[in-house]
PDB file of N, CA and C in Angstrom:
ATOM      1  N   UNK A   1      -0.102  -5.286 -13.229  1.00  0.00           N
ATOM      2  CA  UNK A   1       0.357  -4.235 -12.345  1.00  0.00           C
ATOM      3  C   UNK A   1       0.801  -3.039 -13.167  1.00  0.00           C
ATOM      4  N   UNK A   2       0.470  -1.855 -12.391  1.00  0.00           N
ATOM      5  CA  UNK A   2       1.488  -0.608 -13.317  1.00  0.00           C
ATOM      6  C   UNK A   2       2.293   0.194 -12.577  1.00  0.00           C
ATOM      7  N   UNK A   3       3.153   0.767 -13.552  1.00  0.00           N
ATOM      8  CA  UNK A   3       4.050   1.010 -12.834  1.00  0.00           C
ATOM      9  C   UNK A   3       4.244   2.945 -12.540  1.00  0.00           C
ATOM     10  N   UNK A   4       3.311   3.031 -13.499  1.00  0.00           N
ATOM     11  CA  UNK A   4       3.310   4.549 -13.769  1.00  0.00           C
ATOM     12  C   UNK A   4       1.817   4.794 -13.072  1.00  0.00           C
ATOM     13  N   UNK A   5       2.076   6.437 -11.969  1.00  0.00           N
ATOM     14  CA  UNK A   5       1.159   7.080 -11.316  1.00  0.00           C
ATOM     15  C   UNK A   5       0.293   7.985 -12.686  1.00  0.00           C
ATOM     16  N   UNK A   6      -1.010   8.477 -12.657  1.00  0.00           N
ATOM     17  CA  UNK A   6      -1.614   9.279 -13.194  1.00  0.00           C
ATOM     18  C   UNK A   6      -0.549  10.407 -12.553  1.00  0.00           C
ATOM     19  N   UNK A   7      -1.572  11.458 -13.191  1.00  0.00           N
ATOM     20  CA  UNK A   7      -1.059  13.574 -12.889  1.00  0.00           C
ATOM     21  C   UNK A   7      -2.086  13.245 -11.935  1.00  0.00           C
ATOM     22  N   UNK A   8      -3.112  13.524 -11.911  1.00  0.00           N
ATOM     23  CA  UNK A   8      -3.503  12.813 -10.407  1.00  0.00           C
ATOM     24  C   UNK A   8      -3.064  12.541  -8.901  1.00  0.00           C
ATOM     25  N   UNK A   9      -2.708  10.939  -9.276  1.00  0.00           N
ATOM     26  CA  UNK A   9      -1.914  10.485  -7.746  1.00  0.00           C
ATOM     27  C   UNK A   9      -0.687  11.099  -7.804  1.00  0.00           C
ATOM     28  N   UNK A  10       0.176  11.561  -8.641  1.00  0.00           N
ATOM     29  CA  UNK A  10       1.376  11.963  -8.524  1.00  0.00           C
ATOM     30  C   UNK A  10       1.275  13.485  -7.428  1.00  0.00           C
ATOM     31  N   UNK A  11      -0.028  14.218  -7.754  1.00  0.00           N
ATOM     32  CA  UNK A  11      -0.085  15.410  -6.740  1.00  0.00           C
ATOM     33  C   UNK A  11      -0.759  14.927  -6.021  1.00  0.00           C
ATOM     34  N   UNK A  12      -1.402  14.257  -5.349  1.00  0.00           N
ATOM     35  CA  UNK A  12      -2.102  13.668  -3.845  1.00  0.00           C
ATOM     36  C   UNK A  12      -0.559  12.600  -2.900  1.00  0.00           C
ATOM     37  N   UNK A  13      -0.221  12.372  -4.130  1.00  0.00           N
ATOM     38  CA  UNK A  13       1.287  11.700  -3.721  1.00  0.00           C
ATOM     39  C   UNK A  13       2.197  13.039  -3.013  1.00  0.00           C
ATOM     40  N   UNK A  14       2.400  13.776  -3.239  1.00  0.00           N
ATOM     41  CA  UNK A  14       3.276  15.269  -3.037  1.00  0.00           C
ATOM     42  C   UNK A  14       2.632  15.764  -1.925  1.00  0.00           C
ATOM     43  N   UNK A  15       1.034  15.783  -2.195  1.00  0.00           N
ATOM     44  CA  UNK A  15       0.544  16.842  -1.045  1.00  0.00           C
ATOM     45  C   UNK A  15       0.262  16.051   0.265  1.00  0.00           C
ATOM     46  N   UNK A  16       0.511  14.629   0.322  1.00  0.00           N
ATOM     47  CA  UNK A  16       0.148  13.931   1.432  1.00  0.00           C
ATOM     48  C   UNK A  16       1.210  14.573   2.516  1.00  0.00           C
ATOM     49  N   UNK A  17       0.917  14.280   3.360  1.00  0.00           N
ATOM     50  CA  UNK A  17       1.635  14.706   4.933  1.00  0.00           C
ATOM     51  C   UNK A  17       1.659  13.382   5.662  1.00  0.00           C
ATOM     52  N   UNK A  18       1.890  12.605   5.583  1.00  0.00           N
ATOM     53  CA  UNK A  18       1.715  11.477   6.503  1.00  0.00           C
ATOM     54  C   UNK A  18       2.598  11.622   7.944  1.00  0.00           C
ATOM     55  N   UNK A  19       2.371  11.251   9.040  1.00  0.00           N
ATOM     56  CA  UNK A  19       2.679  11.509  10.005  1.00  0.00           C
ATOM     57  C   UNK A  19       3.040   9.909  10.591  1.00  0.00           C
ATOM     58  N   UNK A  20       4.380   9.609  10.640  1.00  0.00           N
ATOM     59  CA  UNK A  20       4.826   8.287  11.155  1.00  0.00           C
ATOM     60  C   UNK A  20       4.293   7.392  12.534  1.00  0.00           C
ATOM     61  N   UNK A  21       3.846   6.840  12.757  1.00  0.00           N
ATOM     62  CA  UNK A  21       3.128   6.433  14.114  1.00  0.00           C
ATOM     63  C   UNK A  21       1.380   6.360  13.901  1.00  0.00           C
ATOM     64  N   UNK A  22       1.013   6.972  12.811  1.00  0.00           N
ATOM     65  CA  UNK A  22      -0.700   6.969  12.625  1.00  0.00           C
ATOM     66  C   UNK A  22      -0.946   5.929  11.837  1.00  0.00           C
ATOM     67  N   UNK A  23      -2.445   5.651  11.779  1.00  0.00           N
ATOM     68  CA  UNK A  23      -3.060   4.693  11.122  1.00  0.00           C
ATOM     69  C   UNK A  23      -3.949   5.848  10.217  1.00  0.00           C
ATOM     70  N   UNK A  24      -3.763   4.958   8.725  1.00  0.00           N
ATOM     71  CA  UNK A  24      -4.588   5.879   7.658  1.00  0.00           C
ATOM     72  C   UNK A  24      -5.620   4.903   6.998  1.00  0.00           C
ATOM     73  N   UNK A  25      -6.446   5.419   6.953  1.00  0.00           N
ATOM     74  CA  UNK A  25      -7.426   4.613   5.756  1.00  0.00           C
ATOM     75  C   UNK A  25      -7.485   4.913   3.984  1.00  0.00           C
ATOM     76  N   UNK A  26      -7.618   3.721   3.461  1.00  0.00           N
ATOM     77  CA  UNK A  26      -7.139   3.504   2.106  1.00  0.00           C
ATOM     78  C   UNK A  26      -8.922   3.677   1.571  1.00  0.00           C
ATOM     79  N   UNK A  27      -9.377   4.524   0.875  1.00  0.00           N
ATOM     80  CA  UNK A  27     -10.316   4.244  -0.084  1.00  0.00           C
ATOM     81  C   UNK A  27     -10.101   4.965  -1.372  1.00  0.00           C
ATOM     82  N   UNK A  28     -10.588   4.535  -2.205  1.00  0.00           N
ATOM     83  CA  UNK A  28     -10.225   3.193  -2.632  1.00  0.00           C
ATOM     84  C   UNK A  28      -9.161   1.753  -1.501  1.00  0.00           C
ATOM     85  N   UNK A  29      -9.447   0.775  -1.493  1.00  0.00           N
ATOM     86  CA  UNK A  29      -8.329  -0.121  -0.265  1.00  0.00           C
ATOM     87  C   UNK A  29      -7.100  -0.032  -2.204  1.00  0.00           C
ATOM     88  N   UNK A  30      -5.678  -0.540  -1.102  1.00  0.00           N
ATOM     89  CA  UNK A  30      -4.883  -0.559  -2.259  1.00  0.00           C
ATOM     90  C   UNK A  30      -4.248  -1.764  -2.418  1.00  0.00           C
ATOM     91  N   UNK A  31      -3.513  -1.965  -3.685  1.00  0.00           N
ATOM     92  CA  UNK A  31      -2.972  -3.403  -3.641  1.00  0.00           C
ATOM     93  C   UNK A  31      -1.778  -2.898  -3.594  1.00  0.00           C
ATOM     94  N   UNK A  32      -0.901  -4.131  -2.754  1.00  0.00           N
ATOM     95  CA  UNK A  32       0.828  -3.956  -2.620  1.00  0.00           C
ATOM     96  C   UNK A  32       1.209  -5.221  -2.696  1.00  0.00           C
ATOM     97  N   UNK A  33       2.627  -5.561  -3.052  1.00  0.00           N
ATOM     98  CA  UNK A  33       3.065  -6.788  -2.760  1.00  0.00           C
ATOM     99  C   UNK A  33       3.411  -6.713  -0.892  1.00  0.00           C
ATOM    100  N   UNK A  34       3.381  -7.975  -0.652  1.00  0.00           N
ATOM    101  CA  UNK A  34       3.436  -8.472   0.756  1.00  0.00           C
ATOM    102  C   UNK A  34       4.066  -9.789   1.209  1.00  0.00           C
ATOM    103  N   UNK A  35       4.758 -10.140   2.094  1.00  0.00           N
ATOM    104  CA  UNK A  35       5.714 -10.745   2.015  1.00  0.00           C
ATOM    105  C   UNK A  35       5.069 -11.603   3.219  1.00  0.00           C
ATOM    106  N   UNK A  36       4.786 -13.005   3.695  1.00  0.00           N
ATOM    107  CA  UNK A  36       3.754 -13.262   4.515  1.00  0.00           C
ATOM    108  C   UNK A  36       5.053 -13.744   5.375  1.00  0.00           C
ATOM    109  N   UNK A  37       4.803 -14.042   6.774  1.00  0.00           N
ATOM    110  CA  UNK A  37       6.036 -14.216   7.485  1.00  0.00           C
ATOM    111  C   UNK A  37       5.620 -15.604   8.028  1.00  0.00           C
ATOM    112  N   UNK A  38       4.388 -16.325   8.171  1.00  0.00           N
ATOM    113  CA  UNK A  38       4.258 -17.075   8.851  1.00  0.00           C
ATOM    114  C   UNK A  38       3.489 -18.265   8.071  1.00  0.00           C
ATOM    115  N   UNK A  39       3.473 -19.669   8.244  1.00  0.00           N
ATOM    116  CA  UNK A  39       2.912 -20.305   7.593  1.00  0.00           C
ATOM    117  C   UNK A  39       3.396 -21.092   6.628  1.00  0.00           C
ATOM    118  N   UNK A  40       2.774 -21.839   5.610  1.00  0.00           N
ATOM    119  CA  UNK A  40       3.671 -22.679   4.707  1.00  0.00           C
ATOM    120  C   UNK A  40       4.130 -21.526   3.619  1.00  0.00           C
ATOM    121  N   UNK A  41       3.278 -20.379   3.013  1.00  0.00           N
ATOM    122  CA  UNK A  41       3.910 -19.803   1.976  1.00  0.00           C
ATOM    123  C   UNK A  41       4.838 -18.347   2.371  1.00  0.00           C
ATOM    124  N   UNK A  42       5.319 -18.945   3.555  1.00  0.00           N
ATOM    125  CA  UNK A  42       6.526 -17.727   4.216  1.00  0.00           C
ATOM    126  C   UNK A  42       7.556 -17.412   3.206  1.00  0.00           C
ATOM    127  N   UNK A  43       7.933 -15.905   3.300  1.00  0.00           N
ATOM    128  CA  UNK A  43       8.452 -15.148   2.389  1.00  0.00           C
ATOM    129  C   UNK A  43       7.760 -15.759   0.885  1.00  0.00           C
ATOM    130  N   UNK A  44       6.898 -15.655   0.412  1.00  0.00           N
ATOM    131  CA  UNK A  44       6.565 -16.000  -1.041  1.00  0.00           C
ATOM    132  C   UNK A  44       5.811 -14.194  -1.201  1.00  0.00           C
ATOM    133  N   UNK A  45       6.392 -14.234  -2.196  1.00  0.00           N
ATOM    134  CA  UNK A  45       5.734 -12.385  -2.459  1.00  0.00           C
ATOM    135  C   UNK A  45       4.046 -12.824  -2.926  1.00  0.00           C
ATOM    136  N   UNK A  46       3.250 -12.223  -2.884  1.00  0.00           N
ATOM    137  CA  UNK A  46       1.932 -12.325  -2.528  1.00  0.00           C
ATOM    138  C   UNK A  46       1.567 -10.739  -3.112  1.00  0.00           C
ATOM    139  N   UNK A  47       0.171 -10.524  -3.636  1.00  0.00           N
ATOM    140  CA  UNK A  47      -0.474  -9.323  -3.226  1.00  0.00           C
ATOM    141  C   UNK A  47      -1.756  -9.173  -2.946  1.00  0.00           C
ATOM    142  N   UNK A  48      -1.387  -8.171  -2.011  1.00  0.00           N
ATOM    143  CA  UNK A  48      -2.596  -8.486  -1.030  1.00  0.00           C
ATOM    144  C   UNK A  48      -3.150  -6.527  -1.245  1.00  0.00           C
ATOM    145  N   UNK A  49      -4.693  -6.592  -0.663  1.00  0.00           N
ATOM    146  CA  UNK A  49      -5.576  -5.720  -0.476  1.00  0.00           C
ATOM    147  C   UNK A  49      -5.426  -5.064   0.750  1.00  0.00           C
ATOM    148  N   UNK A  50      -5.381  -3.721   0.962  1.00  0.00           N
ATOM    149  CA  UNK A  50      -5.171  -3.008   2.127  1.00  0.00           C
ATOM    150  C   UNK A  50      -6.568  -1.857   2.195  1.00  0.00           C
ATOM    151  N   UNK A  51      -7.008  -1.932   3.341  1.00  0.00           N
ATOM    152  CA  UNK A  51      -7.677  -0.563   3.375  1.00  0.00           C
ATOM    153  C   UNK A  51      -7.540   0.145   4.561  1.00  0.00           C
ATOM    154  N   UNK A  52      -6.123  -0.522   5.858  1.00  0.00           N
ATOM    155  CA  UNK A  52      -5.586   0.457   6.235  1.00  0.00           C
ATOM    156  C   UNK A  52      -4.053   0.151   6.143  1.00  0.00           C
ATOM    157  N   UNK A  53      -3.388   1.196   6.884  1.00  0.00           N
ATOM    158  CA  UNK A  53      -1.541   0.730   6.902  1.00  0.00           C
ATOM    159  C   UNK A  53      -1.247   1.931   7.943  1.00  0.00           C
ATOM    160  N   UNK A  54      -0.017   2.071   8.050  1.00  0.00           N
ATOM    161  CA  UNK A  54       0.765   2.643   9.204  1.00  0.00           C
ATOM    162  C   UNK A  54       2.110   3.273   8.761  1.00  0.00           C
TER     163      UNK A  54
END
């Protein structure tokens, strides 16, 4: 994992506008940790692949 953004994402990071309540699409999809709620490996941190979120 890293922990440091390029000069890059750091200005697509700044210039985003995200608007609370929308659905966005990830391309590149992204990886995050994720916390699963249901099942035998509930709360076990996990990371998982996204290519949308909210």
């Amino acid at each position: 994992m890293r922990d440091e953004m390029t000069e890059d994402q750091v200005a697509a990071n700044v210039a985003a506008q995200l608007v609370p309540g929308k659905y966005y699409r990830f391309a590149p999809p992204i990886m995050a940790t994720a916390v699963p709620v249901g099942g035998p490996n509930v709360c076990k941190l996990e990371e998982c692949e996204f290519d949308r979120g909210w």
